[in-house]
Protein backbone atom coordinates (compact mmCIF):
# COMPACT_ATOMS: atom_id res chain seq x y z
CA UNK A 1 0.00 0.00 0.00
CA UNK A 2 2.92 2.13 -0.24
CA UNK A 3 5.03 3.35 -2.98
CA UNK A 4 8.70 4.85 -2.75
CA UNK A 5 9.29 8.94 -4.04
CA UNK A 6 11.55 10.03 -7.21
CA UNK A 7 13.52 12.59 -4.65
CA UNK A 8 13.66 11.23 -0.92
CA UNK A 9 14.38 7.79 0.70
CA UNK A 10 10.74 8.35 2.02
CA UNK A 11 8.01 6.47 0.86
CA UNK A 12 4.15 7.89 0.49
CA UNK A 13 0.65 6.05 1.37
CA UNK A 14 -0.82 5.54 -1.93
CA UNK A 15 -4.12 3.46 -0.60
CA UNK A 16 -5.68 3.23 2.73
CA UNK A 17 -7.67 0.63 4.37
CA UNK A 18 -10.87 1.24 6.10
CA UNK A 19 -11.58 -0.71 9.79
CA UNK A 20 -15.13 -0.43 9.55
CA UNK A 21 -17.71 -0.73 12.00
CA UNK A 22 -17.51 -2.34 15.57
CA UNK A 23 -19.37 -5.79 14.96
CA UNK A 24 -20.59 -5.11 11.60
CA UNK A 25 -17.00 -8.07 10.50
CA UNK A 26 -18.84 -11.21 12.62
CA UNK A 27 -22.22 -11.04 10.45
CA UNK A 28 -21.09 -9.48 7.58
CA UNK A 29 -23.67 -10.05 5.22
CA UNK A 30 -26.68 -9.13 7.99
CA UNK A 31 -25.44 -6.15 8.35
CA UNK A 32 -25.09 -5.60 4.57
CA UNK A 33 -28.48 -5.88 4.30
CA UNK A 34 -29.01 -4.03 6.86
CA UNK A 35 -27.16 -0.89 5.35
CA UNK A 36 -28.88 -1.50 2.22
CA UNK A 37 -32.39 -1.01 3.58
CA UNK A 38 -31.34 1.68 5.52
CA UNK A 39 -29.43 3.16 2.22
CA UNK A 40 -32.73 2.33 -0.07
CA UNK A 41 -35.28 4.20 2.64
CA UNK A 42 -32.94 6.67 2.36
CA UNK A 43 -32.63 7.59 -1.50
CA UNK A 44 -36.22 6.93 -1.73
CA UNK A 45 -37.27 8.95 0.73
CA UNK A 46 -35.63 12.61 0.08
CA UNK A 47 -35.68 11.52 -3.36
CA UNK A 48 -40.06 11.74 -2.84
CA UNK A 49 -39.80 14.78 -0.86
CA UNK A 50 -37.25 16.66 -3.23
CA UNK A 51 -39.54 15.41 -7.08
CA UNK A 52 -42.79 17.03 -4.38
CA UNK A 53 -41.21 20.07 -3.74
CA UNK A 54 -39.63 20.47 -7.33
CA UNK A 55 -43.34 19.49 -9.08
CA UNK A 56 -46.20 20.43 -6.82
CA UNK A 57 -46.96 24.06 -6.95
CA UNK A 58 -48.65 23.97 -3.41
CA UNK A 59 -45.32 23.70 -1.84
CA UNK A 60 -44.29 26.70 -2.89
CA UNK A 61 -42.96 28.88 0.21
CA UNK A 62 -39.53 29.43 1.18
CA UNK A 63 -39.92 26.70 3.72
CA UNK A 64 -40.15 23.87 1.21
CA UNK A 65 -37.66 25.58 -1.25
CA UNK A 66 -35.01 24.97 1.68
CA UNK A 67 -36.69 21.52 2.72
CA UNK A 68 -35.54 20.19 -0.72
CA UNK A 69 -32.02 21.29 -0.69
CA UNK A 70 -32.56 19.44 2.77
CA UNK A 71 -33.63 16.50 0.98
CA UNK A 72 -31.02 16.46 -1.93
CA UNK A 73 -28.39 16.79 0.87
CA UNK A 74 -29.60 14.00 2.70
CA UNK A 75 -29.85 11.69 -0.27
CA UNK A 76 -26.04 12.31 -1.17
CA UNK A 77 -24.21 10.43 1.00
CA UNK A 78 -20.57 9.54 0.81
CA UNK A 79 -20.09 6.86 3.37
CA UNK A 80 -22.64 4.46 3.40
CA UNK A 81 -21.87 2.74 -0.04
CA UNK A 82 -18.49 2.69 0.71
CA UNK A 83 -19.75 1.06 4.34
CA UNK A 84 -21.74 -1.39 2.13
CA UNK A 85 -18.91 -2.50 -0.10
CA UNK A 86 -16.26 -3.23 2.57
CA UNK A 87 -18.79 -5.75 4.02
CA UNK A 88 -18.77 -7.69 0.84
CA UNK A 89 -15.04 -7.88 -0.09
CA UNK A 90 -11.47 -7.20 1.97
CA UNK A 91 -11.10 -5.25 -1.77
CA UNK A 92 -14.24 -3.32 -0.55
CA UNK A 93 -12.74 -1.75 2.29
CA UNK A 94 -9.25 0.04 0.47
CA UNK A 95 -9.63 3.52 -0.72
CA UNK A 96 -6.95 4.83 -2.92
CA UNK A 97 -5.64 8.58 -1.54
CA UNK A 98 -7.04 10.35 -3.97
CA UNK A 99 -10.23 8.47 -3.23
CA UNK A 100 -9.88 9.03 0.63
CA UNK A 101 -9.24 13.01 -0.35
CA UNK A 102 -12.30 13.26 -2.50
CA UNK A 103 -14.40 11.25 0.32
CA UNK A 104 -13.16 13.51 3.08
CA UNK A 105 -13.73 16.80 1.04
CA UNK A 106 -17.29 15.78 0.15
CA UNK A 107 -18.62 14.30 3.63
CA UNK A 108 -17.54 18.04 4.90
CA UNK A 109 -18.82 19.59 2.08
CA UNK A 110 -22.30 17.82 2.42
CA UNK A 111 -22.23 18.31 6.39
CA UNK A 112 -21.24 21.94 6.59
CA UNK A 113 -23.32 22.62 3.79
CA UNK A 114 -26.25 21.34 6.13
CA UNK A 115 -25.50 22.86 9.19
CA UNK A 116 -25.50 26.33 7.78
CA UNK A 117 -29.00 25.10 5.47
CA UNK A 118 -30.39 24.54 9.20
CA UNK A 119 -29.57 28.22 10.13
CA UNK A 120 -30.96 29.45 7.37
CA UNK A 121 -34.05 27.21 7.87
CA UNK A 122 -34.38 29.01 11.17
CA UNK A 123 -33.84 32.23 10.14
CA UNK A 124 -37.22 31.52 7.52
CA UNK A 125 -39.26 30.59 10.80
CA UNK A 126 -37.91 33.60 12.60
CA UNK A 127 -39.36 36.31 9.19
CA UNK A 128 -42.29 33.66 8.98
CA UNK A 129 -43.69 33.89 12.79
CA UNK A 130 -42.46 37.14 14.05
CA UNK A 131 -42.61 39.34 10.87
CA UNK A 132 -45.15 37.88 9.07
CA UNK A 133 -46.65 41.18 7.31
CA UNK A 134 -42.56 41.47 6.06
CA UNK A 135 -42.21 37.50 4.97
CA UNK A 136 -43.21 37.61 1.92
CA UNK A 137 -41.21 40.41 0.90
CA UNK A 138 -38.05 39.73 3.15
CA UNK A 139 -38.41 35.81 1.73
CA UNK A 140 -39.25 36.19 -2.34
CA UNK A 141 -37.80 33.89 -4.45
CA UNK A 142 -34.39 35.66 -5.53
CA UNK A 143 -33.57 35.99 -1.28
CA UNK A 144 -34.06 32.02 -0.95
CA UNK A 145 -32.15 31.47 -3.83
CA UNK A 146 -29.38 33.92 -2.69
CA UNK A 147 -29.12 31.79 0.78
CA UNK A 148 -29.23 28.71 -0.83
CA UNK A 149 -26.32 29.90 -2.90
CA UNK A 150 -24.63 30.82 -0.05
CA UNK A 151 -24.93 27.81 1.95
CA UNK A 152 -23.68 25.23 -0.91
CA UNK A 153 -20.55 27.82 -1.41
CA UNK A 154 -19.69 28.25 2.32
CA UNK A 155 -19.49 24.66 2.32
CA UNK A 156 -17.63 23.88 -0.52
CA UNK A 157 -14.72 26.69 0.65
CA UNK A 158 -15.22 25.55 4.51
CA UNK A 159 -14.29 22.17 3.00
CA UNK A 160 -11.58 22.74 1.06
CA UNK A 161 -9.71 23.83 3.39
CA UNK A 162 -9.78 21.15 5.94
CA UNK A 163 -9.13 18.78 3.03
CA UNK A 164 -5.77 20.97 2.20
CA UNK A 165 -4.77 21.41 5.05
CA UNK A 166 -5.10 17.25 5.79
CA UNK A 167 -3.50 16.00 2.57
CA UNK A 168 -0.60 18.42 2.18
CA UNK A 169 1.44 15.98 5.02
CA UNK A 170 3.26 13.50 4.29
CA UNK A 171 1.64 9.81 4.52
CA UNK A 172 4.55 7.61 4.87
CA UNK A 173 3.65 4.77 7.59
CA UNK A 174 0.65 2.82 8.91
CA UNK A 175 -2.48 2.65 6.20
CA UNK A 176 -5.12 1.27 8.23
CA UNK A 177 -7.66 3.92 9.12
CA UNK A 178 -9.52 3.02 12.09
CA UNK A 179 -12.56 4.36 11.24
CA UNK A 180 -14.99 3.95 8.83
CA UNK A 181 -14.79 6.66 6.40
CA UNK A 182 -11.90 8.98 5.73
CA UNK A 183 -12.68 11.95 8.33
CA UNK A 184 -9.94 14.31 9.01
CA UNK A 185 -8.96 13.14 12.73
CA UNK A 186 -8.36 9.07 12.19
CA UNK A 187 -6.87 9.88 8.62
CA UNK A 188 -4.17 12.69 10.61
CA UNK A 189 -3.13 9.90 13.19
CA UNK A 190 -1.35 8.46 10.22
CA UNK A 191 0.50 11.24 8.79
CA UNK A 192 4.12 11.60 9.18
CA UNK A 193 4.26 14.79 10.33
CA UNK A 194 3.17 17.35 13.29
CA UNK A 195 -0.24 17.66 13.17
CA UNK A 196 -0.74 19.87 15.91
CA UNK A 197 -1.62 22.81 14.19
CA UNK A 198 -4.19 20.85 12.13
CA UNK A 199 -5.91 19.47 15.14
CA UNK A 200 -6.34 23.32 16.17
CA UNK A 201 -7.49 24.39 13.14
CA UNK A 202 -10.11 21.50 13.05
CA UNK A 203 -11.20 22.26 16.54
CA UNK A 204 -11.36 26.33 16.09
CA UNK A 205 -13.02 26.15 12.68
CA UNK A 206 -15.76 23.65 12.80
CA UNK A 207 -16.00 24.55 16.44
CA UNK A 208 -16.70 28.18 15.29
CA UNK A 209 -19.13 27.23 12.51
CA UNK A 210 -21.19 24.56 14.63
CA UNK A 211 -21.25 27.03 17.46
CA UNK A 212 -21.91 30.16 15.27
CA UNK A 213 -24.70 28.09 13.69
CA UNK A 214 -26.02 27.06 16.79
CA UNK A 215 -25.90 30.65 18.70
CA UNK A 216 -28.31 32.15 15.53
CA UNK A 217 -30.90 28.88 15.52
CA UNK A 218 -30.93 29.60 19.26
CA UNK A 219 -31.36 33.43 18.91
CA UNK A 220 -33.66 32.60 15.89
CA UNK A 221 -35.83 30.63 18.59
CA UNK A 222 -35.56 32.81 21.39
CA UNK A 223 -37.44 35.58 19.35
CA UNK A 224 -39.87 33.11 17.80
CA UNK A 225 -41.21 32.11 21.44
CA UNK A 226 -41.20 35.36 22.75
CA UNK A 227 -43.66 35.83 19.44
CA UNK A 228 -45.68 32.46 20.05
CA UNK A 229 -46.04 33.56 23.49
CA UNK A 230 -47.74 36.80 22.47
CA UNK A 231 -50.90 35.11 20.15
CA UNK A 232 -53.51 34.89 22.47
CA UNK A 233 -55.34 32.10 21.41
CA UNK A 234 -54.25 28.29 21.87
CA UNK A 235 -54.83 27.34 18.77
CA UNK A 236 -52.67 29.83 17.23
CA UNK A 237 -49.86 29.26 19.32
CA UNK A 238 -49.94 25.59 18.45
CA UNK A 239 -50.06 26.19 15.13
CA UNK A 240 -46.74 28.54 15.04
CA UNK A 241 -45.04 25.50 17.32
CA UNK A 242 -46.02 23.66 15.26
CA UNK A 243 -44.41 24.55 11.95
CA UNK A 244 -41.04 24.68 14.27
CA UNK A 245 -40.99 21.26 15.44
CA UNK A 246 -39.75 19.30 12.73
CA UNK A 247 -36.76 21.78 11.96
CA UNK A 248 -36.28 21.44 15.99
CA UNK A 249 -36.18 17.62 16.08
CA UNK A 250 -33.78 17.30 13.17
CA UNK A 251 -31.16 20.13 14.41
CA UNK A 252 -31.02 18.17 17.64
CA UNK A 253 -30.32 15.03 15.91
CA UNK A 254 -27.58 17.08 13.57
CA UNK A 255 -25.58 18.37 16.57
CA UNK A 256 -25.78 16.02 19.52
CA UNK A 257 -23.15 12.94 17.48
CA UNK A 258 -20.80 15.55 16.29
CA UNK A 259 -20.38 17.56 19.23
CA UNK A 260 -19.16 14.20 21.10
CA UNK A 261 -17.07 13.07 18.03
CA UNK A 262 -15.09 16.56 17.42
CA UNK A 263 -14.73 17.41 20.89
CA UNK A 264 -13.00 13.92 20.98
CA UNK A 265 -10.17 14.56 18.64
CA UNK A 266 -8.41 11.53 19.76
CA UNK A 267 -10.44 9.13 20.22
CA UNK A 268 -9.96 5.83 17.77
CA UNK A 269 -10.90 2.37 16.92
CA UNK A 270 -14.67 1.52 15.34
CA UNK A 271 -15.87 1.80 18.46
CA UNK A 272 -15.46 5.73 18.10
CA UNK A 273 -17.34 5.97 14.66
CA UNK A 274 -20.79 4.82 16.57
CA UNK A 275 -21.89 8.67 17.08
CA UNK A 276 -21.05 9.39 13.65
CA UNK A 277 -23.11 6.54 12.51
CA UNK A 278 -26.51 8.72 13.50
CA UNK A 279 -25.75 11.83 11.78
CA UNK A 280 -24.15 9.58 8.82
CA UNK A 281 -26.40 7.55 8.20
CA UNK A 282 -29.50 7.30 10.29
CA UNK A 283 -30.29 11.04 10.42
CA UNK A 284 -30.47 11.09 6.60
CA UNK A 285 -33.31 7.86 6.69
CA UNK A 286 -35.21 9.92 9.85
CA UNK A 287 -35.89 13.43 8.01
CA UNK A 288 -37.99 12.50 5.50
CA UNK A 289 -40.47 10.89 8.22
CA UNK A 290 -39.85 13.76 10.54
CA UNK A 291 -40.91 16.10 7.79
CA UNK A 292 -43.98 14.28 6.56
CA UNK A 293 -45.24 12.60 9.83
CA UNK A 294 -46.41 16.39 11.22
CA UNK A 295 -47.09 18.31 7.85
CA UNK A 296 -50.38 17.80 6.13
CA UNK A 297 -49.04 19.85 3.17
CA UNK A 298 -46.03 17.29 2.22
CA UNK A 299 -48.69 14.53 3.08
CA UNK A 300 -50.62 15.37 0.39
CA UNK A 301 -48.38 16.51 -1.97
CA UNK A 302 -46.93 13.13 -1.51
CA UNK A 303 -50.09 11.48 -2.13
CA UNK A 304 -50.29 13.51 -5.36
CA UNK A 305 -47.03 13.08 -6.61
CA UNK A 306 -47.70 8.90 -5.89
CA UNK A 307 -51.75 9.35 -7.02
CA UNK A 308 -50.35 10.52 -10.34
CA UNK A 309 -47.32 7.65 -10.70
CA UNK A 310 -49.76 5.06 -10.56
């Protein structure tokens, strides 16, 4: 798995192999098709909810707009096929570098992409319950398009430069990643170099972003309470919770595994992927339910969009 430089008596990783999950090596096949129902609920889930929102002119408002770049997130994983295929074949579980780069540089991309989709997602409750006379017109079309476009390229820069700053090292020992995708703290254990000042960086900058995220949802529902709080009628402050609970449930869910797995930043072995496995893989499968379960207006577009298929 390692190949010797033109210039240096050094020699450079040029694959990786994958540990995989605790357990998942006694019943290998179980747990494959396990991961493939999970994986198949997944896609066809968000897939539903993202051909709803694109086709059904009822779900029109900025809420859905976001809920299906929510949805096309969610149904673009990195790490579960990858999961899949190292259950089947030893062959299944070596990623070449470049491979291992591209893996690490989308999982971030994808995940920091979300977290600042969920701020903007509360921001849209915050203009929708406590300056509703002003949504419409602080919410049109070319604003939710604008945040949209500023979420996928936040994440795409916020990403490329954890994945530079990772692969510039030198990788010139051990291969085995114990973990079971290429994430930047199991993959730095094996470089050949100080990586000090990329463990700070990793802590400060996602630390900053998850907590900077987290400090506006909270602000976001601070003011939308103080709102609720002023409707006078039951009813109506039901129905404002209400439209807040799903976007609630699946924040919580978001933050919870990483805040355990970053704050952790040596911590190894599969047993220390088992957080990651929620926001990874079953947080994906639970939004589309989470969405749909409390929201009549998905319900039935679903029921359209399915009415119509058949």
């Amino acid at each position: 798995m390692v190949m010797e430089t033109d210039n240096s008596n050094h020699t450079v990783v040029s694959h990786f192999t994958l540990e995989g999950l605790m357990y998942t090596a006694e019943h290998p096949r179980l747990f494959f098709l396990l991961f493939f129902f999970i994986y198949s609920i997944t896609l066809t889930g968000n897939l539903l909810i993202l051909t709803a929102v694109v086709s059904d002119p009822h779900l029109c408002s900025p809420m859905y707009h976001f809920l299906g770049h929510l949805s096309f997130l969610d149904a673009s994983t990195v790490t579960l096929p990858k999961v899949m295929a190292g259950l089947l074949t030893l062959d299944g579980k070596v990623i070449s570098f470049k491979g291992c780069a591209i893996q690490l540089y989308f999982f971030h991309f994808l995940a920091s992409t979300e977290c600042f989709l969920y701020t903007v997602m509360a921001y849209d409750r915050y203009q929708a319950i406590c300056r509703p006379l002003h949504y419409p017109v602080a919410m049109n079309k070319h604003m939710c398009a604008g945040l949209s476009g500023i979420t996928w390229a936040t994440g795409a820069v916020h990403s490329a430069i954890h994945t530079s700053l990772t692969f510039h090292l030198l990788y010139c020992g051990p291969h085995h990643i114990a973990y079971f995708f290429c994430d930047i703290s199991p993959v730095l254990k094996l470089a050949c170099a100080d990586t000090t000042i990329n463990e700070l960086v990793v802590l400060a900058n996602i630390g900053i972003v998850a907590a900077g995220c987290l400090i506006l949802i909270v602000t976001s529902y601070m003011l939308i309470v103080a709102a609720v709080l002023q409707i006078r009628t039951a009813q109506g402050r039901l129905h404002a919770f209400s439209t807040c609970t799903s976007h609630l449930t699946v924040v919580f869910l978001y933050y919870i595994p990483p805040v355990c797995i970053y704050l952790q930043p040596h911590s190894s072995g599969a047993g220390a992927g088992a957080p990651a496995v929620f926001y990874t893989i079953v947080t994906p499968m639970l939004n589309p339910f989470i969405y749909t379960l409390r929201n009549k207006e998905v319900k039935q577009a679903l029921r359209r969009l399915l009415g119509q298929g058949s």
